[in-house]
Protein backbone atom coordinates (compact mmCIF):
# COMPACT_ATOMS: atom_id res chain seq x y z
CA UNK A 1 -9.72 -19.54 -11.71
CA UNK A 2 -12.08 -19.89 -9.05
CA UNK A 3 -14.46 -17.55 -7.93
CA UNK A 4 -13.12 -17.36 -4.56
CA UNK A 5 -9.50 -16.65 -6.03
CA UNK A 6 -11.04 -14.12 -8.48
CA UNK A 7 -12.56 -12.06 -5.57
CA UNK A 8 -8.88 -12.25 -3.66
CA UNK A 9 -6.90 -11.08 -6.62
CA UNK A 10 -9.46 -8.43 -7.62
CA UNK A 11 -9.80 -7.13 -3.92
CA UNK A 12 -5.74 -7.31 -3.29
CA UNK A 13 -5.89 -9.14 0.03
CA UNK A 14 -2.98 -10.93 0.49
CA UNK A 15 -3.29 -13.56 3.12
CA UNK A 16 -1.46 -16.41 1.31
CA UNK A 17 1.44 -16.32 -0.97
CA UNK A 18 2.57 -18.21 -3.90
CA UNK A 19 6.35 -18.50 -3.27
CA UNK A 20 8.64 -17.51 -0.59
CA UNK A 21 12.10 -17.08 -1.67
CA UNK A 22 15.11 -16.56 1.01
CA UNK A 23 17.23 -13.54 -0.14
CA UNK A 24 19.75 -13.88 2.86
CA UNK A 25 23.45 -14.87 2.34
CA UNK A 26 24.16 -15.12 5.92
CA UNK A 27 22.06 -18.71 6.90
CA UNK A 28 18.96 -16.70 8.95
CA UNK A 29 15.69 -18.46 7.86
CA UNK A 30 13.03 -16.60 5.23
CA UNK A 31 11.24 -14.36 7.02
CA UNK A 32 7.17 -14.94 7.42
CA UNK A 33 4.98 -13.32 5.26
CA UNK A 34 2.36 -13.13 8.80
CA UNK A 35 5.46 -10.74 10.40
CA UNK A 36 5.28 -7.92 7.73
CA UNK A 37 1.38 -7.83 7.31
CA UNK A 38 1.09 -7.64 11.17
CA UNK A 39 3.57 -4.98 11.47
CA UNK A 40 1.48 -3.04 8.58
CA UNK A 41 -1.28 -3.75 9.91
CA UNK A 42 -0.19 -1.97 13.07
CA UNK A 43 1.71 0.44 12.46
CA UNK A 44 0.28 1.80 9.20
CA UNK A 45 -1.60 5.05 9.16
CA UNK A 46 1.05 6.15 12.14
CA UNK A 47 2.41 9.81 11.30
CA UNK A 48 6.16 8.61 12.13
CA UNK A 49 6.00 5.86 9.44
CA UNK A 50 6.28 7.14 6.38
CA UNK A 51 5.38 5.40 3.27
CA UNK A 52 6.58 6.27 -0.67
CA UNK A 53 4.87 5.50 -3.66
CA UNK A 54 7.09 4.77 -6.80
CA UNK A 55 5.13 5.37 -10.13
CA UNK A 56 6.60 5.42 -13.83
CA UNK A 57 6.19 8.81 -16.18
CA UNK A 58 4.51 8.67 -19.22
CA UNK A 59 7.67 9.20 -20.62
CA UNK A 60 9.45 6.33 -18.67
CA UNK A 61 10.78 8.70 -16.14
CA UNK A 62 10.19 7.48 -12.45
CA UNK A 63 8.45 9.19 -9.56
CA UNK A 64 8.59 8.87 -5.89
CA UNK A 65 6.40 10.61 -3.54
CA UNK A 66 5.17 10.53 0.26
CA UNK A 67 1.80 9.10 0.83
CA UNK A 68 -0.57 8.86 3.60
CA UNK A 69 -1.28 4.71 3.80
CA UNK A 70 -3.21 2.51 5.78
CA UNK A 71 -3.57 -1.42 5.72
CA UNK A 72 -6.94 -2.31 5.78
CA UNK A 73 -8.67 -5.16 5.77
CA UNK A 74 -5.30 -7.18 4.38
CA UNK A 75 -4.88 -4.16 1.65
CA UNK A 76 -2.55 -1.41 0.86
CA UNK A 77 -4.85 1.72 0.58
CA UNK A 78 -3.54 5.43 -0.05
CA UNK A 79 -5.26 8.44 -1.35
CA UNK A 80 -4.24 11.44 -4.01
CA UNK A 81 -5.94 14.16 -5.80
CA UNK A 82 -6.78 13.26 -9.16
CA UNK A 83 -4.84 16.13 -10.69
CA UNK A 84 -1.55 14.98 -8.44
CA UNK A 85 1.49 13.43 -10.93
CA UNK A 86 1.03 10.01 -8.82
CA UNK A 87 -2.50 9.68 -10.03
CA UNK A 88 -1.94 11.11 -13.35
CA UNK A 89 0.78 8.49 -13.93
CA UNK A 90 -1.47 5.79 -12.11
CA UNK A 91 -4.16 6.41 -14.89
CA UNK A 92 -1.44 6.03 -17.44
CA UNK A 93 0.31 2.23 -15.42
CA UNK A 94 -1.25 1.46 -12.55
CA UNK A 95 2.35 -0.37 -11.69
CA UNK A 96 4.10 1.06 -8.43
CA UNK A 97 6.00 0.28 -5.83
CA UNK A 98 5.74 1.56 -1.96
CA UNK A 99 8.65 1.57 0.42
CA UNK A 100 8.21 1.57 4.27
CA UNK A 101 10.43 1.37 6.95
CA UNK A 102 8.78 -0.54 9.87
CA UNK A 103 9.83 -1.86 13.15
CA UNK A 104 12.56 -3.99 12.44
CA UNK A 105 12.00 -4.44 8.88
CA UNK A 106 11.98 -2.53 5.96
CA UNK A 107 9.34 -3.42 3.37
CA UNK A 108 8.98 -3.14 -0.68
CA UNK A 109 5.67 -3.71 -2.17
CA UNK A 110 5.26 -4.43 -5.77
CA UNK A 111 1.67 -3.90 -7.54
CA UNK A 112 -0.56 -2.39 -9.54
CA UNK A 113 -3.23 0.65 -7.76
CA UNK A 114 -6.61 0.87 -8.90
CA UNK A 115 -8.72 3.85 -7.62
CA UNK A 116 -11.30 2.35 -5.07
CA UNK A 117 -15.13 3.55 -6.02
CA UNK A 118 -17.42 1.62 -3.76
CA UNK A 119 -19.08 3.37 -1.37
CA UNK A 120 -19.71 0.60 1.57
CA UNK A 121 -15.07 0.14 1.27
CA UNK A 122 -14.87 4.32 1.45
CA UNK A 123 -16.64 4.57 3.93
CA UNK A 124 -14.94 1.68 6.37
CA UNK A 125 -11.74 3.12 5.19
CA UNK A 126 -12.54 6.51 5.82
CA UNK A 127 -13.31 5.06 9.48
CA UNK A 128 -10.04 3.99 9.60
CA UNK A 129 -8.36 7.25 8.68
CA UNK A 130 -10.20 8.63 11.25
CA UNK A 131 -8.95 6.43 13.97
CA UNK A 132 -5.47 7.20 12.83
CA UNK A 133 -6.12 10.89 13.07
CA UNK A 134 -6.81 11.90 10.01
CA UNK A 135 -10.37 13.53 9.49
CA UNK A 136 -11.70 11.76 6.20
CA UNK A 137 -15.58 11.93 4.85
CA UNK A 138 -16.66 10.35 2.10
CA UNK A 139 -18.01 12.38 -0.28
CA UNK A 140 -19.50 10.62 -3.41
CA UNK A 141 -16.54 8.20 -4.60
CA UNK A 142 -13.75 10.17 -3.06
CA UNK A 143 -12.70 11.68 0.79
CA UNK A 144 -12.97 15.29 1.81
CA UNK A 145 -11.43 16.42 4.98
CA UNK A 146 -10.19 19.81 6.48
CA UNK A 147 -6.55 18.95 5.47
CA UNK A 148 -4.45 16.83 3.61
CA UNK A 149 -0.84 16.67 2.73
CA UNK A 150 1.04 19.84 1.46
CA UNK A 151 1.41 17.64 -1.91
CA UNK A 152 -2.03 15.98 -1.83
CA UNK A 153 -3.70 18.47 -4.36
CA UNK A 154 -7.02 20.00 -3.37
CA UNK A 155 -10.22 17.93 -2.17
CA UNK A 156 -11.68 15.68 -3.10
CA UNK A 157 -8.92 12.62 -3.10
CA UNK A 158 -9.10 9.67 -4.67
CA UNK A 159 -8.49 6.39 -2.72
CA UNK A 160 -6.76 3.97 -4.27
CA UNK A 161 -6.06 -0.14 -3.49
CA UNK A 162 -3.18 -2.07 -4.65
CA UNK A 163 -3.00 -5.09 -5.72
CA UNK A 164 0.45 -6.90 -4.42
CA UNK A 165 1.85 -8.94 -7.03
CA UNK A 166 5.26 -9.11 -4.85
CA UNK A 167 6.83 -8.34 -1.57
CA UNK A 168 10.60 -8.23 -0.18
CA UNK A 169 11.55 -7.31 3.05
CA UNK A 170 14.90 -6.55 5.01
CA UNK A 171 15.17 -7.30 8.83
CA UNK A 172 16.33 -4.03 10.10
CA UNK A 173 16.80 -5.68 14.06
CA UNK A 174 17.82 -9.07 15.33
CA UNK A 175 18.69 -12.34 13.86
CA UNK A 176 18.22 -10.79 10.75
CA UNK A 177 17.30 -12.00 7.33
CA UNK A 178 16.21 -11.08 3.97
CA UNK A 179 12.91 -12.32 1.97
CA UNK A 180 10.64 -11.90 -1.14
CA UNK A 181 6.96 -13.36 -1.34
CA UNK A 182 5.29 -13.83 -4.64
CA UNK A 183 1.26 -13.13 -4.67
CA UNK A 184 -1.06 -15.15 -6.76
């Protein structure tokens, strides 16, 4: 594997997939990859759009919860306390899932999340959260801030990037269609 393809896969960006494959039954055309990472890309971070993050139990059992997520820099980012279930069963199989419903299109995204401990990336993303209202600091290798979500657990929170490994995608609004992308 190439260096280049190394640092994509171990930073999750997902500019470029693998394999497209057309879900729909109904003769609309696969849906582009480009149309669901713009619509993250603007509408994540938004406090209407809610996004859930699907983890598995230790004991096999899954879990679904609300998280605050942004798209950043062509990356799925989210945070939790490190006490939370989602990060306790994160540390356990970093596999998840998060769900979104965005403008026209609902979205799965299939991965793994790794907890994010460079500086320089915490403190561009906390940036971010602040432009999308929410009042992250870095502090160390986690976020602080005055409030979080009722289930967040108490400061600090870990921030956490995942990895896509696979992405499908329902068009919620006119001509329709139905896709899943495969990452490399």
């Amino acid at each position: 594997m190439s260096k280049t393809r190394a640092l994509v896969r171990r930073m999750g960006m997902t500019n470029s997939t693998t394999k497209t494959r057309n879900l729909d039954q109904y003769g609309n055309p696969a849906l582009p990859w480009t149309q669901a990472r713009d619509l993250l890309a603007t509408e994540s971070g938004a406090a209407d759009v809610p996004f859930f993050l699907n983890t598995v139990r230790p004991d096999g059992r899954p879990h679904s919860v609300g998280i605050g997520a942004v798209w950043f820099e062509d990356t799925l980012y989210f945070v939790s306390g490190p006490g939370t279930r989602k990060s306790r069963n994160l540390a356990e199989n970093p596999a998840c899932t998060v769900s979104v419903r965005l403008t026209g299109l609902d979205l799965v995204l299939e991965g793994d999340a790794h907890r994010v401990t460079d500086e320089s990336t915490l403190d561009r993303l906390a940036a971010r959260y602040r432009e999308a209202g929410w009042p992250a600091e870095r502090e160390g290798q986690a976020f602080t801030a005055p409030f979080t979500a009722p289930s967040g657990g108490p400061a600090p929170w870990y921030v956490y990037r995942i990895t896509l490994r696979a992405a499908h995608a329902v068009a919620t609004a006119g001509p329709g269609g139905a896709t899943r992308w495969t990452f490399g």
